[in-house]
Protein backbone atom coordinates (compact mmCIF):
# COMPACT_ATOMS: atom_id res chain seq x y z
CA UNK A 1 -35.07 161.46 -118.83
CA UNK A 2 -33.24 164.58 -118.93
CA UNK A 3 -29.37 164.63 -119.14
CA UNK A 4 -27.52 167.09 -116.61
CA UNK A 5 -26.07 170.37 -118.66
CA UNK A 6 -22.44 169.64 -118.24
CA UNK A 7 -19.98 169.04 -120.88
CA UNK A 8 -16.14 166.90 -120.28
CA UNK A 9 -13.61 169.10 -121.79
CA UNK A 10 -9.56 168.42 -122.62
CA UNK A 11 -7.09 170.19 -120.75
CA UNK A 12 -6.36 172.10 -123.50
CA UNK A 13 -9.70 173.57 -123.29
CA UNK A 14 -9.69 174.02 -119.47
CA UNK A 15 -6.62 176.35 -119.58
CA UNK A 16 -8.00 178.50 -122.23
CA UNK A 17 -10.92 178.66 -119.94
CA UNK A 18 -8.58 179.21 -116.95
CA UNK A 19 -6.07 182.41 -118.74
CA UNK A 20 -9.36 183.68 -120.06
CA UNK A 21 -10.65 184.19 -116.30
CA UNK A 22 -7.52 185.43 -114.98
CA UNK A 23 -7.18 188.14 -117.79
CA UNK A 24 -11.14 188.90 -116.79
CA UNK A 25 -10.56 189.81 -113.27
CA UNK A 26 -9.23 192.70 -113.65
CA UNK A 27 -12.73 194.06 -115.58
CA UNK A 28 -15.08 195.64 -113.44
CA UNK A 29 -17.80 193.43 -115.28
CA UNK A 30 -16.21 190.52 -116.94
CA UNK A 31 -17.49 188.70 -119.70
CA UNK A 32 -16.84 184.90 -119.84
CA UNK A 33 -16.84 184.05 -123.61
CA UNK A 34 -17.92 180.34 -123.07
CA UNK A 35 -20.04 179.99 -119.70
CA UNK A 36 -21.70 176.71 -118.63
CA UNK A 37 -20.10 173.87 -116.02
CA UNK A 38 -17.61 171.58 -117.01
CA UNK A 39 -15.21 168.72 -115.98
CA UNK A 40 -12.02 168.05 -117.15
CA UNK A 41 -11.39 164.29 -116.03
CA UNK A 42 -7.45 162.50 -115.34
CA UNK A 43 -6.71 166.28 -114.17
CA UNK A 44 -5.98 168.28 -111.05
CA UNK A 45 -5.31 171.31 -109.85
CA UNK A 46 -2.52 172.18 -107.97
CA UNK A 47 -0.06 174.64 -106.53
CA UNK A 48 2.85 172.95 -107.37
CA UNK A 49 5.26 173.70 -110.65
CA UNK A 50 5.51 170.61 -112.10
CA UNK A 51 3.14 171.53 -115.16
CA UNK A 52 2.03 174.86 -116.73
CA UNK A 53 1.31 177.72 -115.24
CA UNK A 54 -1.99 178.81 -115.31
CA UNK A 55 -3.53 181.37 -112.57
CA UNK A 56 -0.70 183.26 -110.25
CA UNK A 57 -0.14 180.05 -108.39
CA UNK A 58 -2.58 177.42 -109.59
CA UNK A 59 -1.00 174.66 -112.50
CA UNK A 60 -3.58 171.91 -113.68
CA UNK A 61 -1.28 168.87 -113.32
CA UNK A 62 -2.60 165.28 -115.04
CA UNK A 63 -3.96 163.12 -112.26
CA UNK A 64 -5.79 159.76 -113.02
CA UNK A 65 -9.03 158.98 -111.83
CA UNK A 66 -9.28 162.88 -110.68
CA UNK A 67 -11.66 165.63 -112.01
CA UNK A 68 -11.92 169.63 -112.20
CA UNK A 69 -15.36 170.47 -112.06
CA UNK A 70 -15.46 174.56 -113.43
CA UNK A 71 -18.37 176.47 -112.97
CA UNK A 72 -18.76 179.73 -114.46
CA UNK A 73 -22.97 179.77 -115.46
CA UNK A 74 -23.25 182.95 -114.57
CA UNK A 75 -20.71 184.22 -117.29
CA UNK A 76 -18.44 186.31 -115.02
CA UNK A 77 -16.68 183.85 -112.45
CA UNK A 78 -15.15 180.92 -112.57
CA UNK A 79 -15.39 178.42 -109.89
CA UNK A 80 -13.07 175.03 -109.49
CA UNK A 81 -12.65 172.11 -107.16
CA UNK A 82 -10.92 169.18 -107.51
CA UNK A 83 -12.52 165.97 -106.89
CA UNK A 84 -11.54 162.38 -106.17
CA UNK A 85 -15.07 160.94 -107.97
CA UNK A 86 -17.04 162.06 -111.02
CA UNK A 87 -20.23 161.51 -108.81
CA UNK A 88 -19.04 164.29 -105.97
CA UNK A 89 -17.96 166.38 -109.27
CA UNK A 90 -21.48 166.23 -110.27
CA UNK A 91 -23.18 166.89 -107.43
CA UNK A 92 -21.25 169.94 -106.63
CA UNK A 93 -22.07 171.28 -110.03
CA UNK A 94 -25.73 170.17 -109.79
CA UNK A 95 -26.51 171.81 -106.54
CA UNK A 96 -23.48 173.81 -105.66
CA UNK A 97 -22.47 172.02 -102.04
CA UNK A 98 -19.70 169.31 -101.65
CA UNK A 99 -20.48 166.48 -99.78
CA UNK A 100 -19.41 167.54 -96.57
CA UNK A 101 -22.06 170.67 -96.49
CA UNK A 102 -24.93 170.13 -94.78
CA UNK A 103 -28.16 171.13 -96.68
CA UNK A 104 -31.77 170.66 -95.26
CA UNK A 105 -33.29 170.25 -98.88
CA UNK A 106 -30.37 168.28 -100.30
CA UNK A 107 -28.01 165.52 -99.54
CA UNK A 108 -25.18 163.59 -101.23
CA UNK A 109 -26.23 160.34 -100.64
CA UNK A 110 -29.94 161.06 -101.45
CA UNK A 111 -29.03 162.88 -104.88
CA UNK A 112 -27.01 159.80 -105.66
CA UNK A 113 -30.20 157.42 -105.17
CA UNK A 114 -32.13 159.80 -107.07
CA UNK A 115 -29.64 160.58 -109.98
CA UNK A 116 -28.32 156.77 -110.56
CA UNK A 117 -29.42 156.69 -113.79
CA UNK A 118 -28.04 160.09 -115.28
CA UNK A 119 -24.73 159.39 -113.10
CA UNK A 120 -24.42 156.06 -114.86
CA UNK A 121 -24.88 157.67 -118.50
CA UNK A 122 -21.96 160.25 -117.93
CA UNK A 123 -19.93 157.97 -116.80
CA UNK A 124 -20.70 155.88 -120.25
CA UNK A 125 -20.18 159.09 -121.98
CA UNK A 126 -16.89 159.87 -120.60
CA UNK A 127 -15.77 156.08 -121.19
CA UNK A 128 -16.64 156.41 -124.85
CA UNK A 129 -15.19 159.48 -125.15
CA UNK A 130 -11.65 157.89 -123.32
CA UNK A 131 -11.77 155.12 -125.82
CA UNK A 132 -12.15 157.33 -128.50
CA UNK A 133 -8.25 159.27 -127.55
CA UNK A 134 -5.43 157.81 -129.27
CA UNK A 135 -3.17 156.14 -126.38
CA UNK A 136 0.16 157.87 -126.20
CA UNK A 137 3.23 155.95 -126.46
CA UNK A 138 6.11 156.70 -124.34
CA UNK A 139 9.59 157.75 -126.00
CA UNK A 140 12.41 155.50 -125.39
């Protein structure tokens, strides 16, 4: 059984990723040094200020349970969404629609059925990988 080509990434990672595609833009051919799709999980984007800065007015803001799915295969653009579930993140990086597009040849809750198995292994991956992280202690 084949694994899907996506790899979880920290958020320090994701806003290297993030600068690197703003500073690209202005190229009439950018170059995307590390292309492939990626999540970032316990993150969001956002507009507000409340963390750092990252594109004009985009800031990637911790969020439990939430994931940035970042698509840039094609090594010049970048593409994010947030999502509320690691299964929607998934799917719109397998097939490129959310949930709420309508498809003839593809639907959410069919790829779900068919994908169970590999959706159930990156999940286990991204456990492991969350019990692996030291737990941060708050200052008193």
């Amino acid at each position: 059984m084949s694994k899907f080509n996506i790899t979880l990434i920290n958020a320090d990672r994701a806003k290297a990723m993030l600068t690197e595609y703003k500073e690209q833009r202005k190229n009439s051919i950018p170059r995307l040094a590390h292309p492939g799709r990626y999540i970032l999980p316990d993150y969001k984007l956002t507009r507000r200020r409340a963390a750092f800065k990252i594109v004009k007015h985009t800031f990637l803001t911790p969020h439990y349970k939430s994931y940035v799915a970042m698509d840039s295969d094609n090594g010049h653009t970048l593409w994010f969404h947030n999502f509320g579930s690691l299964t929607e993140a998934l799917f719109w990086l397998e097939t490129g629609l959310k949930i709420s597009d309508t498809d003839s040849h593809s639907n959410y809750t069919e790829w779900a059925d068919k994908h169970a198995e590999k959706i159930t292994a990156f999940k286990e991956t991204l456990r492991e990988l969350k019990k692996k992280q030291p737990t941060k202690k708050k200052a008193k």
